[in-house]
Protein backbone atom coordinates (compact mmCIF):
# COMPACT_ATOMS: atom_id res chain seq x y z
CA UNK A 1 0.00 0.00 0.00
CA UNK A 2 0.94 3.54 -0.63
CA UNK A 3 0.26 6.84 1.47
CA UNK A 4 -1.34 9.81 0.17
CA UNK A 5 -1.24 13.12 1.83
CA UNK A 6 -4.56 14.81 2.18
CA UNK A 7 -5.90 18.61 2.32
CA UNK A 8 -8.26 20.48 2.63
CA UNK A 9 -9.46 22.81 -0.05
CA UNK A 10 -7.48 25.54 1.70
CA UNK A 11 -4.45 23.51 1.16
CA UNK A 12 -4.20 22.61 4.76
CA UNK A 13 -2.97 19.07 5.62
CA UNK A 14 -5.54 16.91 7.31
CA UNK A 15 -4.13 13.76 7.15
CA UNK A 16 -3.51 10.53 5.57
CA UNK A 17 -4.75 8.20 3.89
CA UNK A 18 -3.66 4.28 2.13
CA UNK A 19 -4.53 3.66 -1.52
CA UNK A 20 -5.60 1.04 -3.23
CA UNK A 21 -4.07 -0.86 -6.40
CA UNK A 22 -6.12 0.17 -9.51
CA UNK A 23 -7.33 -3.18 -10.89
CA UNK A 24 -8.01 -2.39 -14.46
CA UNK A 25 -4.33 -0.59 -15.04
CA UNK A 26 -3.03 -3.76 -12.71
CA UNK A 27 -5.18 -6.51 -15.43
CA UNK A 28 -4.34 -4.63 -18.43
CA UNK A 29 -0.64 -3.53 -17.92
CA UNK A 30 -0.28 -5.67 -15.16
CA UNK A 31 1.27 -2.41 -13.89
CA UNK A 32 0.76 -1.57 -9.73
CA UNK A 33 -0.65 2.15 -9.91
CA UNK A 34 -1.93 3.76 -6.99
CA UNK A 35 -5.42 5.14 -6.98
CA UNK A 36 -5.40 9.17 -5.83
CA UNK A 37 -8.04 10.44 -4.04
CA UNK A 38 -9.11 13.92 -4.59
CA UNK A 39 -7.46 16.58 -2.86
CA UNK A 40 -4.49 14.36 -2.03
CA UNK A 41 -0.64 14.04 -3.21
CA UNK A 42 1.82 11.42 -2.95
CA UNK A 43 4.32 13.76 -1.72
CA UNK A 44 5.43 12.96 1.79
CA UNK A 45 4.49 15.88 4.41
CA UNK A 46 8.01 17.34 6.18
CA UNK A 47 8.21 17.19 10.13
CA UNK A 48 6.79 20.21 11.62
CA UNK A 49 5.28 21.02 15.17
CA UNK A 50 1.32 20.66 14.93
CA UNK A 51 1.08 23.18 17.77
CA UNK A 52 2.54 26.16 16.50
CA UNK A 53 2.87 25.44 12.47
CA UNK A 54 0.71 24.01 9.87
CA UNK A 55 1.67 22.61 6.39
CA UNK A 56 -0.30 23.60 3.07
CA UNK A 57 0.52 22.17 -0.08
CA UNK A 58 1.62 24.78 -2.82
CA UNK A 59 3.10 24.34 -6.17
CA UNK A 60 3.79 20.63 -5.54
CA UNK A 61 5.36 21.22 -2.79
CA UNK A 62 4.80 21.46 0.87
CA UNK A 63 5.09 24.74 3.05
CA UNK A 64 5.67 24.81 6.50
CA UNK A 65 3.89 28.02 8.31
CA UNK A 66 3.37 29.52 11.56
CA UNK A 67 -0.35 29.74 12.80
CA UNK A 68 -1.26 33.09 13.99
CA UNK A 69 -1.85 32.72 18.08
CA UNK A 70 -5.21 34.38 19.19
CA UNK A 71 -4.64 37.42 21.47
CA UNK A 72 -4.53 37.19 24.77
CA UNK A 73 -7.95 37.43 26.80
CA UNK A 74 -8.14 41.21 28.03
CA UNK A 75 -9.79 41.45 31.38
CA UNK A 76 -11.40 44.52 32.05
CA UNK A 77 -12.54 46.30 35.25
CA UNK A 78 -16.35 47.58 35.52
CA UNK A 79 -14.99 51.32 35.22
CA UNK A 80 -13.13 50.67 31.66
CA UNK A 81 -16.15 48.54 30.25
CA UNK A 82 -18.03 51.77 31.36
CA UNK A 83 -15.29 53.78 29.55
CA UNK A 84 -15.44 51.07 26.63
CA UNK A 85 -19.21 51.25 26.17
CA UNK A 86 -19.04 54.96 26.32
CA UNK A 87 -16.34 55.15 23.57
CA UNK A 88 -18.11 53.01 21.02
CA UNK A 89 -21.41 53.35 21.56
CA UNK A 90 -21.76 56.98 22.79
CA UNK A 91 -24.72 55.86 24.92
CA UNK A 92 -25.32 56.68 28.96
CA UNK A 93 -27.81 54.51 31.03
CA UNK A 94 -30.48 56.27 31.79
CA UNK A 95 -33.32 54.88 33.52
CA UNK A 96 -31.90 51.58 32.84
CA UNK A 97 -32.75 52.42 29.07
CA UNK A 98 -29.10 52.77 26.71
CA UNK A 99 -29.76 56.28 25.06
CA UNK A 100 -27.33 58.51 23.24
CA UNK A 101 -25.77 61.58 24.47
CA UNK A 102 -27.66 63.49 22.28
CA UNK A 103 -31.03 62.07 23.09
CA UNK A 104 -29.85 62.60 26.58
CA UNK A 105 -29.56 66.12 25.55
CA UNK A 106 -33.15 66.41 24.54
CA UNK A 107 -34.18 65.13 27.70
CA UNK A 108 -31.66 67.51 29.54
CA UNK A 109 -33.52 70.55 27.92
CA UNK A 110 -37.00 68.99 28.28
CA UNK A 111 -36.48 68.61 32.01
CA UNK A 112 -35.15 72.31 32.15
CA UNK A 113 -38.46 73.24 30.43
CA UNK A 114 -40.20 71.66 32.80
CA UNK A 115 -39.07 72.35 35.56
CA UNK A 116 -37.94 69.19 36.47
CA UNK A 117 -35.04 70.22 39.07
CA UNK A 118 -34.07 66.40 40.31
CA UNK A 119 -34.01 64.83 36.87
CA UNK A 120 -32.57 67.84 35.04
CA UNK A 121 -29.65 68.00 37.26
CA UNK A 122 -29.13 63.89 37.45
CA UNK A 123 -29.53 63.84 33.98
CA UNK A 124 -26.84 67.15 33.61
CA UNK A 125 -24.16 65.49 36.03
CA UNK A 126 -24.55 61.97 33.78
CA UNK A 127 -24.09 63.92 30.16
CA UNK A 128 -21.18 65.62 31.79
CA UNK A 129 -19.79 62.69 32.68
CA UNK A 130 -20.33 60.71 29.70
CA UNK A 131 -18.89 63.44 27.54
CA UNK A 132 -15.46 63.89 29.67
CA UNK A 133 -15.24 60.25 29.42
CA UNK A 134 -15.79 59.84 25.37
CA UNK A 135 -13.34 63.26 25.10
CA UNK A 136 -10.77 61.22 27.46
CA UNK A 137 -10.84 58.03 24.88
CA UNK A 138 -9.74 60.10 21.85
């Protein structure tokens, strides 16, 4: 039997695989030929470490590469997923509701109108902050 070196259709190795003797080439040549599979080469795969490199069949030939390592895992504390949320979203929690600084704005001057005193000025003190925060990120 003969090996065959499989891949994916990226290229990738996956593996391998033993052929079989084609009969009719074997009973009418009386030749051994190896049956191929599909997306597979005869061409022996070099020694490479699985963990850190992969090999991908190119040109005939196989290439050894590195795999690109995931980053590592940022933990963040509640104030800079505040910050975070902030930055790219430009939204503020407001009554448990996400709204955008500039719908908080409305509100802001809606309140004023009002005369709303206790949610105007808790609603003034959070736009204030949310602004100094998004202006601290950039």
């Amino acid at each position: 039997m003969k090996t065959a070196y499989c891949y994916d259709p990226n290229l990738v190795f996956i593996g391998t695989v033993e052929c079989r003797i084609d009969p009719l080439e074997l009973e009418i040549n009386n030749k051994e030929v190896h049956l191929l599979p599909a997306n597979a080469t005869f061409t022996e795969v070099p020694q490479y470490d699985n963990e850190t490199e992969y090999a991908a069949f190119a040109d005939s030939v196989w290439e050894i590469n590195k795999k690109e390592l995931p980053p590592e895992p940022v933990t963040l504390t509640p104030e800079q997923l505040r910050r975070k949320a902030y930055s790219e979203n430009n939204c503020i929690t407001w009554h448990e509701e996400e709204i955008t600084v500039d719908t908080a704005n409305i509100l802001f001057n809606a309140y004023f109108a009002e005369g709303d005193e206790e949610k105007y000025l808790a609603l003034r003190l959070l736009i204030a902050e949310a602004k100094a925060v998004i202006r601290s990120e950039y």
